[in-house]
C-alpha atoms as a PDB file:
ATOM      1  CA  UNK A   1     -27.741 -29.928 137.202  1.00  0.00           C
ATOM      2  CA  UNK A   2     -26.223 -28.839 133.683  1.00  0.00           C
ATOM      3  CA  UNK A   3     -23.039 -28.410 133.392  1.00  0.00           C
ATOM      4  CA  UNK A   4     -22.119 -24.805 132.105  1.00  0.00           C
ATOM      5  CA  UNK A   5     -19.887 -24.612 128.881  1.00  0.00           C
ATOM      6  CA  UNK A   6     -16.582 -22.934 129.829  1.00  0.00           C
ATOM      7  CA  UNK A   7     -17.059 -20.559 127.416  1.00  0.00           C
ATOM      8  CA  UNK A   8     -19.490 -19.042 129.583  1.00  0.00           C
ATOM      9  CA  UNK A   9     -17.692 -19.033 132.914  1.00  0.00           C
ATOM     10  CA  UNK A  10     -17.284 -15.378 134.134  1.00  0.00           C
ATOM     11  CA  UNK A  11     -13.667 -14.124 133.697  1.00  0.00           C
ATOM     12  CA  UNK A  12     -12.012 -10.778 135.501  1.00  0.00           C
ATOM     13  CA  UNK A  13     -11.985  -7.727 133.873  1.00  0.00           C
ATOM     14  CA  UNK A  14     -14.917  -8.163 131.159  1.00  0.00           C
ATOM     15  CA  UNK A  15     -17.274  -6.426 133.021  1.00  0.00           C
ATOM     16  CA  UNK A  16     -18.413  -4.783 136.050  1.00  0.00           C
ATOM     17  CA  UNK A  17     -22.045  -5.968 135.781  1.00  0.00           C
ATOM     18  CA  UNK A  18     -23.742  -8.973 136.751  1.00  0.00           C
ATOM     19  CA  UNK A  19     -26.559 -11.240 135.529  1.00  0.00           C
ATOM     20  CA  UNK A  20     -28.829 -13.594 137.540  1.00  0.00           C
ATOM     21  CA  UNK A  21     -31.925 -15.835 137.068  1.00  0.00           C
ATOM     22  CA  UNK A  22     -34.860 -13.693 138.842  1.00  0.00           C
ATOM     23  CA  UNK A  23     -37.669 -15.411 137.786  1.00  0.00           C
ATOM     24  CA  UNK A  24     -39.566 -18.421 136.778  1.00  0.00           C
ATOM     25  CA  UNK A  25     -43.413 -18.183 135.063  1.00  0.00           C
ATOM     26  CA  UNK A  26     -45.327 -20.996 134.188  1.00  0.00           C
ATOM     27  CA  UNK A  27     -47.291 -19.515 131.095  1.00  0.00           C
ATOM     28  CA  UNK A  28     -50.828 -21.790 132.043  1.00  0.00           C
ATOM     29  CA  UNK A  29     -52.509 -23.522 129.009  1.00  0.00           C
ATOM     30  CA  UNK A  30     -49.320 -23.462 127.073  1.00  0.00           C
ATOM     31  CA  UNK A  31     -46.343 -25.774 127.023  1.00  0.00           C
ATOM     32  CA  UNK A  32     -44.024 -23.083 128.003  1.00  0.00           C
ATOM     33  CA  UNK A  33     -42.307 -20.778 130.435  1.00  0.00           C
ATOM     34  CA  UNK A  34     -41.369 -17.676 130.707  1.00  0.00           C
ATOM     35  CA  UNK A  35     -37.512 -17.538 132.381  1.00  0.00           C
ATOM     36  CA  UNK A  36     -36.033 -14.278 133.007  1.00  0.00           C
ATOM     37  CA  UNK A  37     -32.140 -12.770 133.492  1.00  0.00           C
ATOM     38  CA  UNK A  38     -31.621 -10.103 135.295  1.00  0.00           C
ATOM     39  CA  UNK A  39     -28.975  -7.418 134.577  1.00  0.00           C
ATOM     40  CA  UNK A  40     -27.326  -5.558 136.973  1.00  0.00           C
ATOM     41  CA  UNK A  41     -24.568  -3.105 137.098  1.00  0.00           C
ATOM     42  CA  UNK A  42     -21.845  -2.906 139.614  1.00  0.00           C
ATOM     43  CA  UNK A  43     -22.966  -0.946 142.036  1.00  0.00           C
ATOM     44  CA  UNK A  44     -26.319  -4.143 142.379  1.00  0.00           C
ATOM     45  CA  UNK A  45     -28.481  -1.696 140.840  1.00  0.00           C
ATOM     46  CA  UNK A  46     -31.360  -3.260 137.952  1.00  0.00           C
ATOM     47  CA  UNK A  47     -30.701  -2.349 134.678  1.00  0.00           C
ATOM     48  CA  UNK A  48     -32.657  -4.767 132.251  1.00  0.00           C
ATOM     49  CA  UNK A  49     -34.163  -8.192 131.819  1.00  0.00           C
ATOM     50  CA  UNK A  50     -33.497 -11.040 129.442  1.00  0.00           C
ATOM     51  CA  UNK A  51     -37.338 -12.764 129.534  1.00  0.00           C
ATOM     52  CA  UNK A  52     -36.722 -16.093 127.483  1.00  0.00           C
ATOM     53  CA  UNK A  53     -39.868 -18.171 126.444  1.00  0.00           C
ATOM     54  CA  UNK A  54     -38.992 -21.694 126.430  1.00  0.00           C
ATOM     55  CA  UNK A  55     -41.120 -24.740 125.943  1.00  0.00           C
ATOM     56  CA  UNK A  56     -41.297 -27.519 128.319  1.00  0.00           C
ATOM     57  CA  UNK A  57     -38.601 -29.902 128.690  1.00  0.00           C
ATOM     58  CA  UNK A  58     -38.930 -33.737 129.543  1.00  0.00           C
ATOM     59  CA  UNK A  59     -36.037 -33.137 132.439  1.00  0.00           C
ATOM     60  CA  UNK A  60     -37.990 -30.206 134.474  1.00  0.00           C
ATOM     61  CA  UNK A  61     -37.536 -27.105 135.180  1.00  0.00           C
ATOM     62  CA  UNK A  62     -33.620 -27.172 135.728  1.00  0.00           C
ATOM     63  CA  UNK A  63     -33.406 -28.283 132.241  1.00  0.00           C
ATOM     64  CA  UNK A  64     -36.297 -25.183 130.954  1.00  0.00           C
ATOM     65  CA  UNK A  65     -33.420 -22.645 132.913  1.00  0.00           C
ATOM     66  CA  UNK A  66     -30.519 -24.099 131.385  1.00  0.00           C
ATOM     67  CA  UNK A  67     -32.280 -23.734 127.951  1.00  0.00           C
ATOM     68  CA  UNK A  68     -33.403 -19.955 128.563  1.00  0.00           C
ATOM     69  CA  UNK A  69     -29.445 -19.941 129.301  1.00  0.00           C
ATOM     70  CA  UNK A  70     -28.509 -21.199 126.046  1.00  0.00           C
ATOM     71  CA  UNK A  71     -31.043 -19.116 124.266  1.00  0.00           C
ATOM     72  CA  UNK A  72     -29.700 -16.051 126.120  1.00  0.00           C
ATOM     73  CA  UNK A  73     -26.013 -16.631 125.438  1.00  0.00           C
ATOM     74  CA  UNK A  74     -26.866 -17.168 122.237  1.00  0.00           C
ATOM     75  CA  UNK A  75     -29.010 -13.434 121.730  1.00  0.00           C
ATOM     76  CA  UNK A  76     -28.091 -12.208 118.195  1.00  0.00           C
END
């Protein structure tokens, strides 16, 4: 599995809300997925998505989720 930066390990008191991988998509006759983050606040309630498009990657689809990750931590 990737190993996850630790500038992206979750730290107390930032935030309330949570995110979460929700979905995976195979987009058929392409060389991509779709990958998308859900937000939630603190109360578990839906409040957006992050959908990341991501081509395929030679190592699968842990390493297609761990590149919507980077992409989405990296969100201008």
């Amino acid at each position: 599995m990737a190993e996850v930066p630790d500038h992206l390990r979750p730290e107390d008191g930032l935030s309330d809300s949570n995110i979460r991988f929700d979905s995976f998509r195979v987009l058929h006759d392409t060389d991509a997925a779709e990958v998308t983050f859900g937000l939630y606040d603190e109360d578990g309630h839906h409040v957006g998505n992050f959908d990341i498009v991501v081509r395929s990657q030679a190592g699968g689809v842990r390493d297609v989720i761990a590149e919507a990750h980077r992409q989405m931590t990296e969100y201008p």
